[in-house]
N, C-alpha and C. Protein backbone atom coordinates (compact mmCIF):
# COMPACT_ATOMS: atom_id res chain seq x y z
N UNK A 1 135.22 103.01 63.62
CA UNK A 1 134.49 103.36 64.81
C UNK A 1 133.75 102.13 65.33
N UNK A 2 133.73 102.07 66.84
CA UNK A 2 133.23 100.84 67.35
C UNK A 2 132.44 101.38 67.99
N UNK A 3 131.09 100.53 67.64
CA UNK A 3 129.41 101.08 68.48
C UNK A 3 130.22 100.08 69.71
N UNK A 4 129.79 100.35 70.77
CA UNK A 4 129.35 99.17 72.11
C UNK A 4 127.96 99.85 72.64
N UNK A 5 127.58 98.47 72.55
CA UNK A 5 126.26 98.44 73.34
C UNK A 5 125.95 97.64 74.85
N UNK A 6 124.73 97.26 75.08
CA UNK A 6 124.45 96.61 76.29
C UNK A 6 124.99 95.21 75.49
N UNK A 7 125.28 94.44 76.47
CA UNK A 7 125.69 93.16 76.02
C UNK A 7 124.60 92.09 76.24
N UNK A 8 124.42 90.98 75.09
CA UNK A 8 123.48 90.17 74.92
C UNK A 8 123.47 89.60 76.13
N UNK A 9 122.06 88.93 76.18
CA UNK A 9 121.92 87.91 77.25
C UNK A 9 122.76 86.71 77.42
N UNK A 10 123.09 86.35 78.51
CA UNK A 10 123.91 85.14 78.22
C UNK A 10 123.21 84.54 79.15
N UNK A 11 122.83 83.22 78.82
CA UNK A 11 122.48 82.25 79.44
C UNK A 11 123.11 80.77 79.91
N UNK A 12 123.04 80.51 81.36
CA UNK A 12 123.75 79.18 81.70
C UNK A 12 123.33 77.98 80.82
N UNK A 13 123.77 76.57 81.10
CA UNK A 13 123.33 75.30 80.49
C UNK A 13 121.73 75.46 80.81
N UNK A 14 121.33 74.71 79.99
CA UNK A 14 119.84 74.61 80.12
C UNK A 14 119.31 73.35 80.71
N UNK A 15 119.52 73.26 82.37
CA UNK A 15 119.42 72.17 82.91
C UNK A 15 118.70 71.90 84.56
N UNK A 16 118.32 71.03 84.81
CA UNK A 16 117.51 70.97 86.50
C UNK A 16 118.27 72.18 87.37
N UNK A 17 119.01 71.83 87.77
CA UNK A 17 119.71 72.83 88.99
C UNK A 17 119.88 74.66 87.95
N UNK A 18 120.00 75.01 86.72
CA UNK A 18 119.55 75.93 86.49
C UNK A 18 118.26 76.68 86.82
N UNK A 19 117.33 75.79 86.69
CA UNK A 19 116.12 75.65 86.54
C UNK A 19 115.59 76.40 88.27
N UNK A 20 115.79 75.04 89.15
CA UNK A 20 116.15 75.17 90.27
C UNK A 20 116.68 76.93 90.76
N UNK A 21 118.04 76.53 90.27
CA UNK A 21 118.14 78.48 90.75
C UNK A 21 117.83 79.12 90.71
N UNK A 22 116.88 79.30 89.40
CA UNK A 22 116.10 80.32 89.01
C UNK A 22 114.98 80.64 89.90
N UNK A 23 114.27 79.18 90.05
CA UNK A 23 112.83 79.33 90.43
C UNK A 23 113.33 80.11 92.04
N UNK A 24 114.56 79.15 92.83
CA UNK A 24 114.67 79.92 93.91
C UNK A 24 114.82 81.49 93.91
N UNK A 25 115.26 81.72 93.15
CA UNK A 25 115.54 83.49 93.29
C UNK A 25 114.60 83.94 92.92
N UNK A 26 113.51 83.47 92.62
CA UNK A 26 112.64 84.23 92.31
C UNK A 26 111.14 84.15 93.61
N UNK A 27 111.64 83.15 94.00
CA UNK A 27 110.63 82.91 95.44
C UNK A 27 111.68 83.74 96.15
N UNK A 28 112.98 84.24 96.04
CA UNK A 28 113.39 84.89 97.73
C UNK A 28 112.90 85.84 97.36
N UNK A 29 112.73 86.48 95.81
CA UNK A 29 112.63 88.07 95.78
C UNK A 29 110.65 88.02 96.21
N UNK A 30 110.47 87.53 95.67
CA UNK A 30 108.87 87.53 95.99
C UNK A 30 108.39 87.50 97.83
N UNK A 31 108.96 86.68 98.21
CA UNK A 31 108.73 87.15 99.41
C UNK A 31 109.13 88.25 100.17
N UNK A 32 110.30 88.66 99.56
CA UNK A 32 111.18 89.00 100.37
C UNK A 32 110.44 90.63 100.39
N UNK A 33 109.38 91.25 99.45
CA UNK A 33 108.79 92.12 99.01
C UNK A 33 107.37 91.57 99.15
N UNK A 34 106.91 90.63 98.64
CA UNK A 34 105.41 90.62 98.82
C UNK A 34 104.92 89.85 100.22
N UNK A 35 105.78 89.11 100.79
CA UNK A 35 105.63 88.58 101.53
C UNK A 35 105.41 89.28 102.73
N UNK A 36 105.62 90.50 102.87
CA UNK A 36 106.06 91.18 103.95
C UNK A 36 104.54 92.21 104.09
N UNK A 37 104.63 92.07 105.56
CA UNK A 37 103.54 93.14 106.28
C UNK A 37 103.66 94.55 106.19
N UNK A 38 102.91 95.59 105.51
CA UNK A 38 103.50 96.92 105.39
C UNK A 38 103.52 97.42 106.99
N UNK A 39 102.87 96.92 108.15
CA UNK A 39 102.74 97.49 109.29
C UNK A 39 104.53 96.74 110.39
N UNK A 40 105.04 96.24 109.44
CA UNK A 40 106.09 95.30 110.02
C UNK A 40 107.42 96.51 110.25
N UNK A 41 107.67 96.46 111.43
CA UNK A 41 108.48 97.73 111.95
C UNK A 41 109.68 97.37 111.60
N UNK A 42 110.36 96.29 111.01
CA UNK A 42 112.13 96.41 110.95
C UNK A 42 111.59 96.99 109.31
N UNK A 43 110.98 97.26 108.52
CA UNK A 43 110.78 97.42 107.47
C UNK A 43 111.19 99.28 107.17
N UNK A 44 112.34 99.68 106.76
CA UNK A 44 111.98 101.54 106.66
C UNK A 44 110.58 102.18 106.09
N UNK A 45 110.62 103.59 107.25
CA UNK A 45 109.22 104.02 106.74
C UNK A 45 108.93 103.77 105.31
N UNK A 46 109.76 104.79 104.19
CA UNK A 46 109.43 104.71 103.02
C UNK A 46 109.36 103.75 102.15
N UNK A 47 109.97 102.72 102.27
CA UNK A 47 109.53 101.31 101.66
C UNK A 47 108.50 100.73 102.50
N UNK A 48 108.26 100.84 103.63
CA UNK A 48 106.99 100.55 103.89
C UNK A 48 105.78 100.85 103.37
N UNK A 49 106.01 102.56 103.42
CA UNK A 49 104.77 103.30 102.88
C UNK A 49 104.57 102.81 101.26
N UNK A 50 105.48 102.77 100.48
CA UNK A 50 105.21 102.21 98.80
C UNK A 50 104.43 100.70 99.18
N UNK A 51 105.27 100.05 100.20
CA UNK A 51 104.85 98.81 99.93
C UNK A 51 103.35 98.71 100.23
N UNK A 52 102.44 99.31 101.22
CA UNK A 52 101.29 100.01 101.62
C UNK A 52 100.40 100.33 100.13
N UNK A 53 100.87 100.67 99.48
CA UNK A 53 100.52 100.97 98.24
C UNK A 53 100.73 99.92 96.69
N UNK A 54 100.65 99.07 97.31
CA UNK A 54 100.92 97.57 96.18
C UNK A 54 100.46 96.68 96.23
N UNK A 55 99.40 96.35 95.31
CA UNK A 55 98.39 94.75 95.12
C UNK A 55 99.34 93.83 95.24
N UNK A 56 99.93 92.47 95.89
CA UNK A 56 100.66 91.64 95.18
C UNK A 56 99.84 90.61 95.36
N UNK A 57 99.69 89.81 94.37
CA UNK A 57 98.88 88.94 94.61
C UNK A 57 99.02 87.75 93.79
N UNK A 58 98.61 86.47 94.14
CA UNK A 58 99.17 85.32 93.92
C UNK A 58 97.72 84.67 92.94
N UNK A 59 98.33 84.54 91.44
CA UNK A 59 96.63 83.87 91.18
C UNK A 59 97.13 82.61 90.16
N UNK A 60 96.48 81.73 90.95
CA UNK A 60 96.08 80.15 90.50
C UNK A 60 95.01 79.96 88.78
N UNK A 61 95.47 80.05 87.51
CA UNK A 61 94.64 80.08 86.89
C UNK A 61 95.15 79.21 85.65
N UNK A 62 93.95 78.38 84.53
CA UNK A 62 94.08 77.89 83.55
C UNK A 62 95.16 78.46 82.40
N UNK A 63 94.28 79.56 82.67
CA UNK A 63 94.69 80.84 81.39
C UNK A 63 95.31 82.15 82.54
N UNK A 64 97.01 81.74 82.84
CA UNK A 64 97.35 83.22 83.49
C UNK A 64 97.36 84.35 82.85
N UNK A 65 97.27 84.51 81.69
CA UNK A 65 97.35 85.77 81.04
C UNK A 65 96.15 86.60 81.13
N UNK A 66 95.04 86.03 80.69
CA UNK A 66 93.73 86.88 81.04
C UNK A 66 93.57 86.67 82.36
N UNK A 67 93.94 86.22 83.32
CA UNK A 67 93.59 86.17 84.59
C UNK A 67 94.58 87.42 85.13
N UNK A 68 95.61 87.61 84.72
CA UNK A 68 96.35 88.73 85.36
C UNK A 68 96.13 89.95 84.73
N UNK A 69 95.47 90.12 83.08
CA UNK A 69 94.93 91.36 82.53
C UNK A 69 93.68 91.81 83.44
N UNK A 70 92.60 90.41 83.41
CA UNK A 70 91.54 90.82 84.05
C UNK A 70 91.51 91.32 85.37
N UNK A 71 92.27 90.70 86.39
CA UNK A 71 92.52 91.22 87.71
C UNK A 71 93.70 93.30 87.56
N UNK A 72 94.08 93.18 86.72
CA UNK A 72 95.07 94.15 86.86
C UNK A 72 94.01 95.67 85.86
N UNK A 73 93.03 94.85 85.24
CA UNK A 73 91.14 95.46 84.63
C UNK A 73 90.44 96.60 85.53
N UNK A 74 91.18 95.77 86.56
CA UNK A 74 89.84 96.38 87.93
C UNK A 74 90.68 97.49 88.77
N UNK A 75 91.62 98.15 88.58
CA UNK A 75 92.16 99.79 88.71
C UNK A 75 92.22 99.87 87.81
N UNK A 76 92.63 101.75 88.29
CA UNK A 76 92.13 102.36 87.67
C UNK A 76 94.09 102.99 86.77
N UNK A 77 94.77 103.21 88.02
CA UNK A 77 96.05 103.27 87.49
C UNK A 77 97.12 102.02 87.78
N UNK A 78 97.43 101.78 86.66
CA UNK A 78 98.45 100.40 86.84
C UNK A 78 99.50 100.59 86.50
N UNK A 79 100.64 99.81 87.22
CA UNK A 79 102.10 100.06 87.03
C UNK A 79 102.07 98.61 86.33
N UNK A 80 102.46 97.82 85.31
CA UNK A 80 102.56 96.66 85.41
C UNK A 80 104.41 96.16 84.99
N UNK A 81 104.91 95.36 86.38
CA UNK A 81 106.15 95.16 86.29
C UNK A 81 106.31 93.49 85.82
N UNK A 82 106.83 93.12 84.88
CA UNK A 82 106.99 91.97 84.05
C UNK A 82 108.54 91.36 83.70
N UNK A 83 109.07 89.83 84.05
CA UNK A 83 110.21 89.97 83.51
C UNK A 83 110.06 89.91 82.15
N UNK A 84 111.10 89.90 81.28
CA UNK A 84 110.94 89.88 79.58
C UNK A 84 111.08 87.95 78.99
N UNK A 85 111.64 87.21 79.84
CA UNK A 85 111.19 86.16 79.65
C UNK A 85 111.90 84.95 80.66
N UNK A 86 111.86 84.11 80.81
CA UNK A 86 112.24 82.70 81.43
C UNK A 86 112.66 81.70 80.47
N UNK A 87 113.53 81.42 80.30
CA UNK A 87 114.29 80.42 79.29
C UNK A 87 113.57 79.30 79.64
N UNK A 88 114.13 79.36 81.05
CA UNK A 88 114.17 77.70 81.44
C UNK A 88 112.68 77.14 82.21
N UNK A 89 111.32 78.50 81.51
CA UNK A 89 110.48 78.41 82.29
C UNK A 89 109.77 77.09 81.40
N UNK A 90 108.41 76.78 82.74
CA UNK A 90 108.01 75.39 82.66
C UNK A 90 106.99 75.79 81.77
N UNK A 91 106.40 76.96 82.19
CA UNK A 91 105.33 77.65 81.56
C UNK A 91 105.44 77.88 79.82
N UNK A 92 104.18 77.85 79.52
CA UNK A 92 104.85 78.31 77.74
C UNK A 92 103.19 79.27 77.70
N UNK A 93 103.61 80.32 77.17
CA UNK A 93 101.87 81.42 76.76
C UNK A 93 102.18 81.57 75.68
N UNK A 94 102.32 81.06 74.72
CA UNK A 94 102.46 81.33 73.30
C UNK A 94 100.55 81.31 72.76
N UNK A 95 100.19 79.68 73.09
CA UNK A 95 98.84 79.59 73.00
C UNK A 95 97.79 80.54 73.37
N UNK A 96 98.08 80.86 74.74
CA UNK A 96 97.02 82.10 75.28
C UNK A 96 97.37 83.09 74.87
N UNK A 97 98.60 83.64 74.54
CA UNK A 97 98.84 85.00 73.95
C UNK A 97 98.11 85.00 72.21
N UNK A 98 98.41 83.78 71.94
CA UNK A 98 97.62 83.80 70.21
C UNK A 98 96.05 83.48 70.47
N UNK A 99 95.33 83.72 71.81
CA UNK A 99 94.28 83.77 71.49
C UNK A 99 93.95 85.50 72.16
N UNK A 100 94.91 85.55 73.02
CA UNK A 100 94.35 87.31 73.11
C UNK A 100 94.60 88.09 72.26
N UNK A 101 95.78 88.23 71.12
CA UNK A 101 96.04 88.71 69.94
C UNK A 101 94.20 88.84 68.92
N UNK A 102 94.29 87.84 68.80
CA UNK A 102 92.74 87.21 68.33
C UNK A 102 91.40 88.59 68.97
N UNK A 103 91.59 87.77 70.25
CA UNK A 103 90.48 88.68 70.99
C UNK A 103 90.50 90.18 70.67
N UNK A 104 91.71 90.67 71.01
CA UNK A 104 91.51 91.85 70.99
C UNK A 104 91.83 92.68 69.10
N UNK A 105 92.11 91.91 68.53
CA UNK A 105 92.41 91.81 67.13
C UNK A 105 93.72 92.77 66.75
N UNK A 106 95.06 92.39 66.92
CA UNK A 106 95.71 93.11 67.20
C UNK A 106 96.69 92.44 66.08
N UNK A 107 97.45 93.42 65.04
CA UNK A 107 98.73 92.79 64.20
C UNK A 107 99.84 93.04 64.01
N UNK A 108 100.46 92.47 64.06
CA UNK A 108 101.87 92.75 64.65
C UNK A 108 102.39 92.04 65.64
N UNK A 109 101.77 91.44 66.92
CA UNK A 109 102.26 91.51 68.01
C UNK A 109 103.65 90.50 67.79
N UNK A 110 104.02 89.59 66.87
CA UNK A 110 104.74 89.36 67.13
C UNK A 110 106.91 89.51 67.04
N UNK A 111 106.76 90.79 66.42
CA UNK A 111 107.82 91.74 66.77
C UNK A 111 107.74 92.08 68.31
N UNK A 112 106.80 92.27 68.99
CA UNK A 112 106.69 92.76 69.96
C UNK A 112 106.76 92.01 71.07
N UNK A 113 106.36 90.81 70.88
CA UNK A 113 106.57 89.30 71.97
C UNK A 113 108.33 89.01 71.80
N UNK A 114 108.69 89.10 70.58
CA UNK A 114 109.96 88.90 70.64
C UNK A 114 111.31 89.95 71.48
N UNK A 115 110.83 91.23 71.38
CA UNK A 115 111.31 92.04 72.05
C UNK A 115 110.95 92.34 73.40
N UNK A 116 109.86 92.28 74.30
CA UNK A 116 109.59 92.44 75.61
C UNK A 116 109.33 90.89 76.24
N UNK A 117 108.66 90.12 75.12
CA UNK A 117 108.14 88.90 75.85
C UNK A 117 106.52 88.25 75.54
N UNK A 118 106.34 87.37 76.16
CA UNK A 118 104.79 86.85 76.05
C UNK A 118 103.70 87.78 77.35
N UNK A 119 104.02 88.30 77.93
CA UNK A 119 103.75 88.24 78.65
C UNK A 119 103.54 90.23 79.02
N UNK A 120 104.47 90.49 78.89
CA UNK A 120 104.13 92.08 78.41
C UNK A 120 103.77 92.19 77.42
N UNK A 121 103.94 91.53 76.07
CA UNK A 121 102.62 91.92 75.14
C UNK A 121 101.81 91.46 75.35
N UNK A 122 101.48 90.78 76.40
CA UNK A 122 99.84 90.48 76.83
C UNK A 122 99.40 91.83 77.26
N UNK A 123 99.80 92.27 77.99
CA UNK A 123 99.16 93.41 78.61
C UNK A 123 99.05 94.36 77.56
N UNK A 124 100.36 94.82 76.67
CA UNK A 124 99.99 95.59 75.68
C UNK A 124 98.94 95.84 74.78
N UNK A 125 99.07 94.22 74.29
CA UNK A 125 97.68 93.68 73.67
C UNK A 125 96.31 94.28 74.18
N UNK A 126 96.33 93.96 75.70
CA UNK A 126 94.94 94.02 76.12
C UNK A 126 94.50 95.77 76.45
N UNK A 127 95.83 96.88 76.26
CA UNK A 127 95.62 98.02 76.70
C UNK A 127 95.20 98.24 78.53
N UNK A 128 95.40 97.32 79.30
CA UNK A 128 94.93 97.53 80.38
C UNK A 128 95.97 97.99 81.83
N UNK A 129 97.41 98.12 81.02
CA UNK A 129 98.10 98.96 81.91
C UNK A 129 98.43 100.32 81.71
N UNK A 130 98.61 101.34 82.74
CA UNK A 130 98.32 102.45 82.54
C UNK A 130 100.11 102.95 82.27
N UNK A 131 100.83 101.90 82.91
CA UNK A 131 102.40 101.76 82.48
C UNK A 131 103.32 100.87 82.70
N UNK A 132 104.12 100.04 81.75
CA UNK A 132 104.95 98.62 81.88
C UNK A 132 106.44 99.27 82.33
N UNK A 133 106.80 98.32 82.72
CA UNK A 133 108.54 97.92 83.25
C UNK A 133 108.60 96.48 82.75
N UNK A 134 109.83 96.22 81.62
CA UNK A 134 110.18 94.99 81.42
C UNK A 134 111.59 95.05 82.33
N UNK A 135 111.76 93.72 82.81
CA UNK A 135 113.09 93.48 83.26
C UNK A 135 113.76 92.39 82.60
N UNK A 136 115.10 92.35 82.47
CA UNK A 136 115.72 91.02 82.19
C UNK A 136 116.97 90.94 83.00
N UNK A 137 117.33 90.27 83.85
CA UNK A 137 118.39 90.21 84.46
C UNK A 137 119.58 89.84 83.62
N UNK A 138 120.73 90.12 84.37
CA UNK A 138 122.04 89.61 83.25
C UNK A 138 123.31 89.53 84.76
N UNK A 139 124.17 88.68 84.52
CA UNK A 139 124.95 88.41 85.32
C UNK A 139 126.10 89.23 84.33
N UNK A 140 126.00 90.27 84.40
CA UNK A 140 127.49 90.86 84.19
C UNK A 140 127.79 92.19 84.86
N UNK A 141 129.20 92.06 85.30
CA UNK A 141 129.81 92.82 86.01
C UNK A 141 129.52 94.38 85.47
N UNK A 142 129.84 95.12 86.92
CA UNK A 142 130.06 96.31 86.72
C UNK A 142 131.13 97.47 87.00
N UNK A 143 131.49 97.82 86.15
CA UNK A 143 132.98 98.53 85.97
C UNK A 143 132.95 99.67 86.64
């Protein structure tokens, strides 16, 4: 008997113009959603109206991890949507995540960084979302 499952991540070379692609697709999707005016009429009602209903917000900080727990602190119900990680990111939260582990005195987390990420077990860690979405993209076809 043969299990099949989801198929592993596969990742391109680990190089500038990877890098590059990435960061671009991730600025079209960001604008292409946060960028946008909920009062902006080519937009359909109902994605308007959700979008009407969504903090997005851009924050400049030392420490992004407590800066996006603490800002995401201040509601009351939170959706928090996270990718599960960036290979080719520039960023590294290993450091800030081993000091919010700390803070909030938490053991284990790192089964749990390995499976969602640095970055959703931040939030886990900190208890301050009321519910996560990890994503990971994958370039494979669909049958």
């Amino acid at each position: 008997m043969q299990i099949v499952g989801f198929p592993d991540t596969v990742y391109g070379q680990p190089n500038t113009q990877m890098r590059m692609q990435s960061e671009t697709a991730d600025n079209m999707i960001w604008s292409q959603y946060a960028g946008r005016s909920p009062s902006n009429s080519d937009i359909p009602g109902p994605l308007r109206a959700a979008l009407s209903r969504i903090d997005f917000t851009n924050l400049a900080s030392p420490t992004p991890l407590h800066a996006a727990i603490q800002r995401a602190s201040m509601y009351q119900r939170v959706l928090i949507v996270v990718g599960r990680s960036k290979r080719l990111a520039v960023e590294n939260h290993h450091a800030e995540l081993k000091d919010l582990v700390e803070e909030h005195r938490v053991v284990g987390h790192e089964v749990t960084s390995k499976t969602i990420g640095d970055v959703a077990t931040a939030f886990v860690v900190s208890g301050c979302a009321t519910a996560m979405v990890v994503l990971q993209a994958a370039n494979v076809g669909m049958e």
